[in-house]
Protein backbone atom coordinates (compact mmCIF):
# COMPACT_ATOMS: atom_id res chain seq x y z
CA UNK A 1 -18.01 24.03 7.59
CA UNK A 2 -18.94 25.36 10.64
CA UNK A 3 -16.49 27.49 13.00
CA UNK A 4 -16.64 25.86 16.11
CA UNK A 5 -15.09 22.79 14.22
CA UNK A 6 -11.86 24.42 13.85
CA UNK A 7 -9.15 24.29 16.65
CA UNK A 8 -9.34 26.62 19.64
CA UNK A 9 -6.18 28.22 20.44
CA UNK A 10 -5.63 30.62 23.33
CA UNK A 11 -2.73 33.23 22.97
CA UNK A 12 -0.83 34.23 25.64
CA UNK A 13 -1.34 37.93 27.23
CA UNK A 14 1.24 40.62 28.41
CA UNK A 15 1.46 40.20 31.44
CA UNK A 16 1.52 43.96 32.27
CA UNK A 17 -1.51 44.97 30.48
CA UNK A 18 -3.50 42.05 29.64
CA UNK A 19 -3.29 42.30 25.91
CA UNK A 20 -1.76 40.48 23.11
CA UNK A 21 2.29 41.16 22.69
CA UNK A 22 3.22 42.34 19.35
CA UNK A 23 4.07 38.85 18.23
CA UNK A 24 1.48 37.69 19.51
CA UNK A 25 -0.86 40.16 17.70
CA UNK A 26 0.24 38.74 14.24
CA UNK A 27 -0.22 34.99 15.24
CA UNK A 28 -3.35 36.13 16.33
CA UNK A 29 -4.39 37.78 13.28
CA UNK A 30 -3.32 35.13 10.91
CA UNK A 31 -5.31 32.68 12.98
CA UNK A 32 -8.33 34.93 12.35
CA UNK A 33 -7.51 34.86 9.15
CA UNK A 34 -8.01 31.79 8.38
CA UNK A 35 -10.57 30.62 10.78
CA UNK A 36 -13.11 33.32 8.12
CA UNK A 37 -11.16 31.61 5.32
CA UNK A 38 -11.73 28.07 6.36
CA UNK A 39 -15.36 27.64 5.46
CA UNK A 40 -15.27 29.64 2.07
CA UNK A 41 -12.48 27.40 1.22
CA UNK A 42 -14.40 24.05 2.06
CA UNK A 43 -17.09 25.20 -0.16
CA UNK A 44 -14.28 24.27 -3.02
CA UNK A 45 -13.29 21.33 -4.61
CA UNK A 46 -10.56 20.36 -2.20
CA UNK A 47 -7.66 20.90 -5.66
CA UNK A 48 -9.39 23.96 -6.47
CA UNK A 49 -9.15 25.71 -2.79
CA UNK A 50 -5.15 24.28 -3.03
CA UNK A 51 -4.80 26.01 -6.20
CA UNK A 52 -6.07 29.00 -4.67
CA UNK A 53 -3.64 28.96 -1.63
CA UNK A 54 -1.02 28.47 -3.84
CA UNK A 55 -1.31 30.87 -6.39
CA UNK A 56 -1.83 33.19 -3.20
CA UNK A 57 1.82 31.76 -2.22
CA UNK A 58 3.07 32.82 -5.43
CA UNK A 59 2.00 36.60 -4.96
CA UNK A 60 4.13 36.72 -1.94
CA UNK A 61 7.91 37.99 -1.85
CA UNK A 62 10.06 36.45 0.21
CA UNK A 63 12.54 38.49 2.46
CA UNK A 64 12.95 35.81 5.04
CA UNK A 65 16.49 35.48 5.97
CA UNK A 66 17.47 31.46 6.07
CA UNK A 67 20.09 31.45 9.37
CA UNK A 68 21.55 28.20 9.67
CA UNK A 69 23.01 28.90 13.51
CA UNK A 70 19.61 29.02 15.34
CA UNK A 71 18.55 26.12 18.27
CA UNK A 72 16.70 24.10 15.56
CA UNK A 73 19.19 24.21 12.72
CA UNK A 74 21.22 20.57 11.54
CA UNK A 75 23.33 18.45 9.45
CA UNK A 76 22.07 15.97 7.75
CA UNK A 77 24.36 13.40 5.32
CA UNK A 78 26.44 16.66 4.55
CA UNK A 79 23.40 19.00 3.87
CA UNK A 80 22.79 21.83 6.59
CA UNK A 81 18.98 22.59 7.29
CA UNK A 82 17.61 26.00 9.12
CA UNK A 83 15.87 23.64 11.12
CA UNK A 84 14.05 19.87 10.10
CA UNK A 85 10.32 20.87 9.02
CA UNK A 86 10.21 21.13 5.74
CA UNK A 87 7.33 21.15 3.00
CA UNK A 88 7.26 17.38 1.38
CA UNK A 89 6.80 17.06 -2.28
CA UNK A 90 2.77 17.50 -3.65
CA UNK A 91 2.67 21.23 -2.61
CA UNK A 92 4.66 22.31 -5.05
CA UNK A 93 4.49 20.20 -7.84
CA UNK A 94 6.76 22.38 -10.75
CA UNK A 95 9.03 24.23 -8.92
CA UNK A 96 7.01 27.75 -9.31
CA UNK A 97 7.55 28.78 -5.50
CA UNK A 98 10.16 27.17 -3.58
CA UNK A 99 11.20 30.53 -2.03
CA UNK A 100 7.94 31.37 -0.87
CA UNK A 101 7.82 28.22 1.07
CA UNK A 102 11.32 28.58 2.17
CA UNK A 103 10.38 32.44 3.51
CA UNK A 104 7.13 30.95 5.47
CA UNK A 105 9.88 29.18 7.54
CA UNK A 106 10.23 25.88 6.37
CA UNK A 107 13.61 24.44 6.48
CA UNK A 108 13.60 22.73 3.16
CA UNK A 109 10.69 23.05 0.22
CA UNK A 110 11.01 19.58 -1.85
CA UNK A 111 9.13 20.18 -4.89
CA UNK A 112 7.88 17.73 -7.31
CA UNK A 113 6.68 14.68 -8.18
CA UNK A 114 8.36 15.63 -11.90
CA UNK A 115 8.07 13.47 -15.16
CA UNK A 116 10.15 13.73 -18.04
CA UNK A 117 7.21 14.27 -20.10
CA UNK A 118 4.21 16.70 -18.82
CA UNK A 119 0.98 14.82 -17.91
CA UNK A 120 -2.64 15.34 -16.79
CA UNK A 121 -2.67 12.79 -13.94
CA UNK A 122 -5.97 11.23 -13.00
CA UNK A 123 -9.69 12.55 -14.33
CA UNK A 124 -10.84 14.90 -11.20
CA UNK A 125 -12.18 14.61 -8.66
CA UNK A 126 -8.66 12.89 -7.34
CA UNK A 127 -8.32 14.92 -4.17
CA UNK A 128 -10.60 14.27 -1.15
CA UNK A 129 -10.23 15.67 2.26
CA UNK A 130 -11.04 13.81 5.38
CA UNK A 131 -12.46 16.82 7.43
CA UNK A 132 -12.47 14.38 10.69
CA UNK A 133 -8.97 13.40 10.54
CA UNK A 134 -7.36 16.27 9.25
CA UNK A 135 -5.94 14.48 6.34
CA UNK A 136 -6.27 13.93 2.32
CA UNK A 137 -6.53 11.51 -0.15
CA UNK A 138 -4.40 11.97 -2.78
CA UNK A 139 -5.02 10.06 -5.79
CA UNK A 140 -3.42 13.24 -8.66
CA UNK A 141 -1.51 10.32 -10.73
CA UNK A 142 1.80 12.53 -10.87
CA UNK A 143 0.25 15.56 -12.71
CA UNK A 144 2.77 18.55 -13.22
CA UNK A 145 4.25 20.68 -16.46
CA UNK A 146 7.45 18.18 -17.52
CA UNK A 147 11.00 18.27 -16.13
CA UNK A 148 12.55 20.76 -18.89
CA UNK A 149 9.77 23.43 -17.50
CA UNK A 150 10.89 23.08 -13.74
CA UNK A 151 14.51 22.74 -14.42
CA UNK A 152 13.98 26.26 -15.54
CA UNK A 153 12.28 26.94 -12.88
CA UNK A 154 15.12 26.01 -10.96
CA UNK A 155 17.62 27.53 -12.82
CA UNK A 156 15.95 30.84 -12.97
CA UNK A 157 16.41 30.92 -9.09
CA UNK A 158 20.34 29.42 -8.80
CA UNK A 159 22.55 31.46 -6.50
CA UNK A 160 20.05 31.76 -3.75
CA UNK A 161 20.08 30.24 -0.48
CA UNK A 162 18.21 27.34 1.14
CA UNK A 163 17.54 23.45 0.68
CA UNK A 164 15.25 22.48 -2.34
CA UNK A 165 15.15 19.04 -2.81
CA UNK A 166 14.00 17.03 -6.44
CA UNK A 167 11.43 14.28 -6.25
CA UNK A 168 11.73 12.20 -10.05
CA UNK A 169 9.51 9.95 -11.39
CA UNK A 170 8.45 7.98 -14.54
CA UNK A 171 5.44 8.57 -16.59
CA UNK A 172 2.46 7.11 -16.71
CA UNK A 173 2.92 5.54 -20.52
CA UNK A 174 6.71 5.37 -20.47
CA UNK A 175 8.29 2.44 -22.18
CA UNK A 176 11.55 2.39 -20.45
CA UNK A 177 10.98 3.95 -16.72
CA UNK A 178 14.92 3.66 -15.99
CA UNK A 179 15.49 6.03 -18.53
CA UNK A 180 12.92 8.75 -16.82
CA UNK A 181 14.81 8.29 -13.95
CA UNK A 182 18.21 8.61 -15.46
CA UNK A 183 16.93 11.49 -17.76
CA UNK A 184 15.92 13.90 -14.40
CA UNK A 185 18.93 12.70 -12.90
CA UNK A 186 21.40 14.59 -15.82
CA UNK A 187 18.36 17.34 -15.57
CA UNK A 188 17.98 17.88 -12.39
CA UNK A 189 21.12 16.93 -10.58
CA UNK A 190 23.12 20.30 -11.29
CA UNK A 191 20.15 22.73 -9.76
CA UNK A 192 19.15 21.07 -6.34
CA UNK A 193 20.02 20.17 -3.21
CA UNK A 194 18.76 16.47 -3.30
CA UNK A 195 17.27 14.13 -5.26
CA UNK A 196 14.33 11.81 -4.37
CA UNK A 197 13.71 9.20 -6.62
CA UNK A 198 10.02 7.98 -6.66
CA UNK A 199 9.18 4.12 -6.93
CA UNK A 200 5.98 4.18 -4.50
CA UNK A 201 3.33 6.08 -6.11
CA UNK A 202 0.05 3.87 -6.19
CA UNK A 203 -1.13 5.87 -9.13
CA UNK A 204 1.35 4.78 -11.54
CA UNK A 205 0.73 1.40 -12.75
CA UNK A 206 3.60 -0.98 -12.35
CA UNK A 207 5.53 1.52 -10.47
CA UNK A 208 6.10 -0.25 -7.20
CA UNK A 209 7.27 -3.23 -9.53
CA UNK A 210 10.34 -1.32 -9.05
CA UNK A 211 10.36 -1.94 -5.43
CA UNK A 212 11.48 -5.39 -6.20
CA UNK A 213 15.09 -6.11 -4.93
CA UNK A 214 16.95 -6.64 -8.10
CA UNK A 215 15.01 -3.59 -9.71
CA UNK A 216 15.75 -1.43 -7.16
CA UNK A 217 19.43 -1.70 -7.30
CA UNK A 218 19.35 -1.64 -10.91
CA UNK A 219 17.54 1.53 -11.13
CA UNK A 220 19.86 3.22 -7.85
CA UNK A 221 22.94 1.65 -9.65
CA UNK A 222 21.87 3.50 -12.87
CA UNK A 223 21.01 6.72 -11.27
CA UNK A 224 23.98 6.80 -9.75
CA UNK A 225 25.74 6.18 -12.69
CA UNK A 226 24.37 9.29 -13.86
CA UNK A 227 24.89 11.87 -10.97
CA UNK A 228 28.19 10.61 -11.57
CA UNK A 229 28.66 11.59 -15.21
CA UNK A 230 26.81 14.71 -14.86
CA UNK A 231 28.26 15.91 -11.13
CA UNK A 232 31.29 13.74 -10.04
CA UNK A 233 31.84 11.53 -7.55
CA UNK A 234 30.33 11.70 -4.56
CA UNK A 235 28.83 14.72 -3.63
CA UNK A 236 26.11 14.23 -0.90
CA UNK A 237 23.07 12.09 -0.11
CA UNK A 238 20.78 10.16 -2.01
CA UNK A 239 17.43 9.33 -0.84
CA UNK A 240 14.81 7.31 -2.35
CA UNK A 241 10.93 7.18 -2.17
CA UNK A 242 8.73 4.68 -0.05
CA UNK A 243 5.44 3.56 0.06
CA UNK A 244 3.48 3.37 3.59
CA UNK A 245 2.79 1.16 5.35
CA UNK A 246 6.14 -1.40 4.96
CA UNK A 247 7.22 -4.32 6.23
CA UNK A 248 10.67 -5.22 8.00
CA UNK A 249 11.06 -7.26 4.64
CA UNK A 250 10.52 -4.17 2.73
CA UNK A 251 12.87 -1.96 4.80
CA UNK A 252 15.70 -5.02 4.26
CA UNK A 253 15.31 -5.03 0.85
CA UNK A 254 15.56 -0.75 0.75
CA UNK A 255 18.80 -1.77 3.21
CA UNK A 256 20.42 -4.06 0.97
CA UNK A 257 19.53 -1.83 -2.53
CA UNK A 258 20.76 1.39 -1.02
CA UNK A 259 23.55 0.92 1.46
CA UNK A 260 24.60 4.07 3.13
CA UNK A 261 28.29 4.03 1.33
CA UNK A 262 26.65 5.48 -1.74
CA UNK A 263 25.48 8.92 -1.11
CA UNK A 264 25.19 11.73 -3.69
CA UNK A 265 23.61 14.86 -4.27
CA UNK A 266 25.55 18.23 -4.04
């Protein structure tokens, strides 16, 4: 990969001396940073180079202070966020660093997708990088280490601050996929901010079925049956998992199967 592919940025000077401020000076040196690190890391399979970054992640120790009165920060559906960028679930796929993302600055880390069960996902290669567009393919197939491994994950971190949100879903060979669901729910419910529940991964055969009208209710009716038994009644938002691109017949159905009088979460 060759430098002059990556994004020029220009830094604004001091205006008194014509040299970077102090604040500056660090943006400037992480950009250096990785503009050298870029092309090493495209020399790696596109999962390996992530599982470099992330173990890198992992090294770090988060002091960032999480301030929930700056310009950015907001409520939303009784949850109060730093500020609305957050890291959406992939990254962190077991729950091993949600602090370190929360101390890079993001205002939530969702981690996950979890199974009940741990899996392998898909044979590799299942991640490929569109250099062009920026972007990934993701075709993993919901690999990470089970749900009792990053409920202790999450437990092992309770009483500190900041938004981590759950995404659940079923695995790949399960019998009875309302029962995953319900399972994380009792599991997971206790140790995070929110819970995502996941019916649009393309890599799980049948999954979408759930997407279906009828099914979806059942399975929200269900899960909310069990944040109920496990956490009481109504204790913050609910938000389930869609598939891109959808239809206006699609977002009625979602409309209809999740009405906005039943929100839970803690």
């Amino acid at each position: 990969m060759k430098l002059r592919n990556f994004p020029q940025v220009k830094l604004p000077l001091c205006c008194s001396c014509n040299t970077l401020p102090p604040c500056n000076r660090w943006r400037y040196a992480r950009f250096v940073n990785y503009a050298l690190l870029r092309p090493l890391l495209f020399r790696l399979d596109a999962e390996t180079a992530h599982g470099l970054a992330f173990r890198a992640l992992r090294l770090q120790n988060p002091k960032a202070e999480i301030r929930y009165d700056g310009p950015l920060a907001c409520t939303v559906a009784g949850l109060q966020f730093p500020n609305p960028v957050g890291m959406a679930a992939g990254f962190d796929k077991n729950a091993e660093a949600p602090d370190a993302i929360l101390g890079m600055g993001f205002g939530y880390a969702e981690v996950g997708s979890v199974t009940p069960r741990p899996q392998a996902g898909n044979v590799r290669p299942r991640l490929f990088r569109l250099v062009e567009d920026r972007a990934v393919i993701n075709r993993m197939g919901f690999n990470n280490h089970g749900g009792d491994a990053a409920a202790a994950r999450l437990k092992a971190r309770a009483g500190r601050p900041g938004v981590i949100g759950m995404n659940i879903g079923a695995n790949k060979d399960s019998e009875d996929r309302v029962a995953d669901y319900t399972h994380l729910v009792r599991l997971m419910a206790p140790l995070c901010s929110y819970i995502v529940v996941n019916v649009s991964s393309p890599n799980t055969p049948g999954l979408r079925a759930l997407q279906d009208e009828s099914a979806l209710t059942s399975l929200l009716d269900a899960v909310i049956a069990e944040r109920d038994a496990t956490c009481g009644q109504g204790s913050g938002p609910r938000s389930s998992s869609r598939s891109p691109p959808i239809s206006n017949r699609q977002t009625s159905i979602r409309s209809r199967a999740s009405p906005s009088t039943r929100h839970w979460g803690r």
